[in-house]
C-alpha atoms as a PDB file:
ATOM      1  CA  UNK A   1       0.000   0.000   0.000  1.00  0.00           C
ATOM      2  CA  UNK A   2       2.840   2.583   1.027  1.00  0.00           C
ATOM      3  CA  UNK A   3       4.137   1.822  -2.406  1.00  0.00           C
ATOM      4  CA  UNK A   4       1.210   3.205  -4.421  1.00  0.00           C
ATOM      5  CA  UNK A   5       0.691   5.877  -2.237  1.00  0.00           C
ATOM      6  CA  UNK A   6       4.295   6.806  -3.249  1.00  0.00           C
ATOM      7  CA  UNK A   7       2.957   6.190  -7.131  1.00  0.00           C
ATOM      8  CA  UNK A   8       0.210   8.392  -6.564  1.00  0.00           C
ATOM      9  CA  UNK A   9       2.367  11.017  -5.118  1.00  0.00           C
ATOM     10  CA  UNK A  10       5.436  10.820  -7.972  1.00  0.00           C
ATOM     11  CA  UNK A  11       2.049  11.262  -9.919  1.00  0.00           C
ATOM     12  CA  UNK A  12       0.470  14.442  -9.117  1.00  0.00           C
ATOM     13  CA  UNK A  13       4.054  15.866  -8.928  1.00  0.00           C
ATOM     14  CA  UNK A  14       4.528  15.089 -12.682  1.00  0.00           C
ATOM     15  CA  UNK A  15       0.765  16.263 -13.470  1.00  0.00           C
ATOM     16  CA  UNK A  16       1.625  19.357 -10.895  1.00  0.00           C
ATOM     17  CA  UNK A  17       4.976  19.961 -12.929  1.00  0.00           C
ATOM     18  CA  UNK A  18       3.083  19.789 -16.024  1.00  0.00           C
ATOM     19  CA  UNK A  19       0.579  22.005 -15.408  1.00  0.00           C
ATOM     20  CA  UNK A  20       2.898  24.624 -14.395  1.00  0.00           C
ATOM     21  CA  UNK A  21       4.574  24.490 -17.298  1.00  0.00           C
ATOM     22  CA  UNK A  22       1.732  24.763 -19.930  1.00  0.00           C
ATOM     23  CA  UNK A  23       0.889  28.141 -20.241  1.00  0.00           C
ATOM     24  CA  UNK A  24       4.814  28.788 -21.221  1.00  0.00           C
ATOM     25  CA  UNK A  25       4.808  26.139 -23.839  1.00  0.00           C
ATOM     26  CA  UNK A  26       2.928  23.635 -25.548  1.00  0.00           C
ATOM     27  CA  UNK A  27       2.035  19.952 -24.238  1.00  0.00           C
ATOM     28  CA  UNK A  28       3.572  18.777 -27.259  1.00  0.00           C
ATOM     29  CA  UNK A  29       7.059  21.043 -26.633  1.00  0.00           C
ATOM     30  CA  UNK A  30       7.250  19.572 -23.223  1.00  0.00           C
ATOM     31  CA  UNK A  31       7.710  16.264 -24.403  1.00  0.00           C
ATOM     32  CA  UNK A  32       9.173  16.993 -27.798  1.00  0.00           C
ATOM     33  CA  UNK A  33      12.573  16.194 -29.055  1.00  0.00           C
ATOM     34  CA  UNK A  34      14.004  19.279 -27.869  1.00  0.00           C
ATOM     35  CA  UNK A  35      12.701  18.696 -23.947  1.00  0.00           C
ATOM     36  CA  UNK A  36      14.221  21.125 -21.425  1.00  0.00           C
ATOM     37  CA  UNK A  37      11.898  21.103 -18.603  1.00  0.00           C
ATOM     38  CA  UNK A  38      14.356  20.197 -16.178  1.00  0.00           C
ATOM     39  CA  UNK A  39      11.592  19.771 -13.825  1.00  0.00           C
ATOM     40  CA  UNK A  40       9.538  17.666 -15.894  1.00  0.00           C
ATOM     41  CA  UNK A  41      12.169  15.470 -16.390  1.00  0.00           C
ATOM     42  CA  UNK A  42      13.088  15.225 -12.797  1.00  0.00           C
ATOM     43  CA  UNK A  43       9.431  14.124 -11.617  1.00  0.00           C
ATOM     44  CA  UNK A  44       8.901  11.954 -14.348  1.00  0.00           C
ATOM     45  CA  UNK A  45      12.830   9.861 -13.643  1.00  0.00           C
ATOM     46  CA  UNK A  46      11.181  10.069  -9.453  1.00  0.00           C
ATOM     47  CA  UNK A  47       7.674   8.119 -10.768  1.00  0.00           C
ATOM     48  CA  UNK A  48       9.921   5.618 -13.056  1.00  0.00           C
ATOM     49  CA  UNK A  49      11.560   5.083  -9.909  1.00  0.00           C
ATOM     50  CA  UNK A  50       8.081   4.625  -8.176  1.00  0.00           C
ATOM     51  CA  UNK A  51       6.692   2.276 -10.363  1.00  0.00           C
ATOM     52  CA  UNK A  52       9.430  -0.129 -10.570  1.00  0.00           C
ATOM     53  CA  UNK A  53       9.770  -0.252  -6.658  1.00  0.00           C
ATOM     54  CA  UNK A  54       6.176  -0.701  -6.983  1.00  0.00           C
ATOM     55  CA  UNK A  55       6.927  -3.852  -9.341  1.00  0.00           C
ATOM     56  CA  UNK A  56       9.308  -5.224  -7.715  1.00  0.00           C
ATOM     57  CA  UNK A  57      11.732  -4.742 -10.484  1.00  0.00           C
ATOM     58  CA  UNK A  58      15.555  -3.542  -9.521  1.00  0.00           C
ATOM     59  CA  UNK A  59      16.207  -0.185  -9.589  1.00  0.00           C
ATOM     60  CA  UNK A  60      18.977   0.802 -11.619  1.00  0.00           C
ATOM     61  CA  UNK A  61      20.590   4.261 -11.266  1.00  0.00           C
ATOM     62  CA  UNK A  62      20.749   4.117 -15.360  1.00  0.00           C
ATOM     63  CA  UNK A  63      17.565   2.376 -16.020  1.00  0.00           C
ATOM     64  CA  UNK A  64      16.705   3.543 -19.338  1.00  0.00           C
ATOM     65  CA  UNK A  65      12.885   3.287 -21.040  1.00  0.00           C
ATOM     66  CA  UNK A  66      13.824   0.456 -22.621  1.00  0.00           C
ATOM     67  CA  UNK A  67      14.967  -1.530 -19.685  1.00  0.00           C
ATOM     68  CA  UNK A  68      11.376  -0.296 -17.999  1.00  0.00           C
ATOM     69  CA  UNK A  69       9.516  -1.976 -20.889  1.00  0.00           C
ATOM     70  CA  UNK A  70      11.944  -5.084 -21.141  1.00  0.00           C
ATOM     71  CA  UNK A  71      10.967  -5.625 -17.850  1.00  0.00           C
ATOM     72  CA  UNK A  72       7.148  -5.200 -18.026  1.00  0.00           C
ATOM     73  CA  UNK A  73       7.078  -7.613 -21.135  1.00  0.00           C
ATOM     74  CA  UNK A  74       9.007 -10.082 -19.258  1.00  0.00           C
ATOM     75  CA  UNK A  75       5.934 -10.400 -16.068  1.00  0.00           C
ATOM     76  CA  UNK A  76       3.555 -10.132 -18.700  1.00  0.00           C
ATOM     77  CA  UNK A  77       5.010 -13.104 -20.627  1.00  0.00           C
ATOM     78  CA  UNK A  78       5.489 -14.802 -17.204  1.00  0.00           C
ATOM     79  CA  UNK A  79       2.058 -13.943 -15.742  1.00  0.00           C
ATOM     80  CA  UNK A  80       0.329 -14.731 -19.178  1.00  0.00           C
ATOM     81  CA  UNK A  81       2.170 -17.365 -20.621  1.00  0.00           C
ATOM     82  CA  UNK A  82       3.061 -15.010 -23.826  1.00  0.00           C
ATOM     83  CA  UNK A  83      -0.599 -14.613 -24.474  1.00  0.00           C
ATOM     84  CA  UNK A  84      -1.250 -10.854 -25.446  1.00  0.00           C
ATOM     85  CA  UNK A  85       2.481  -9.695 -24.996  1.00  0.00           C
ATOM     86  CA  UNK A  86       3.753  -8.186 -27.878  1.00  0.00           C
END
């Protein structure tokens, strides 16, 4: 429980972060490929953090997107069998 409370929280901050942020740029700028909302990033590397304590996975200091989804595809195939994992 104390670990999706901490989800929730690394949450809002990113919505909170967000929000702040819109009426200088676009939604589309904040995530684009020139992304320089230090914040943003910040709050958004905290809730990756969050959600893999909250799956159990190992936290890596240089956990990249790719390791995030390697690793959700692998308890998917595990908890499914493969069925509805690609």
């Amino acid at each position: 429980m104390k670990r999706r409370m901490k989800t929730r929280t690394k949450i809002n901050i990113v919505l909170d972060v967000r929000v702040k942020s819109i009426p200088i740029v676009r939604l589309q700028d904040l995530y684009g490929p020139n992304f320089t909302q230090f914040d943003l990033l910040k709050a958004h590397r905290a809730l990756d953090s969050a959600v893999m304590e909250l799956y159990e996975f190992p936290v890596k200091a240089d956990f990249t997107e790719a390791y995030c989804v390697s690793a959700l595809m692998e308890m998917c195939q595990k908890l499914t069998g493969g069925i509805g994992c690609e």
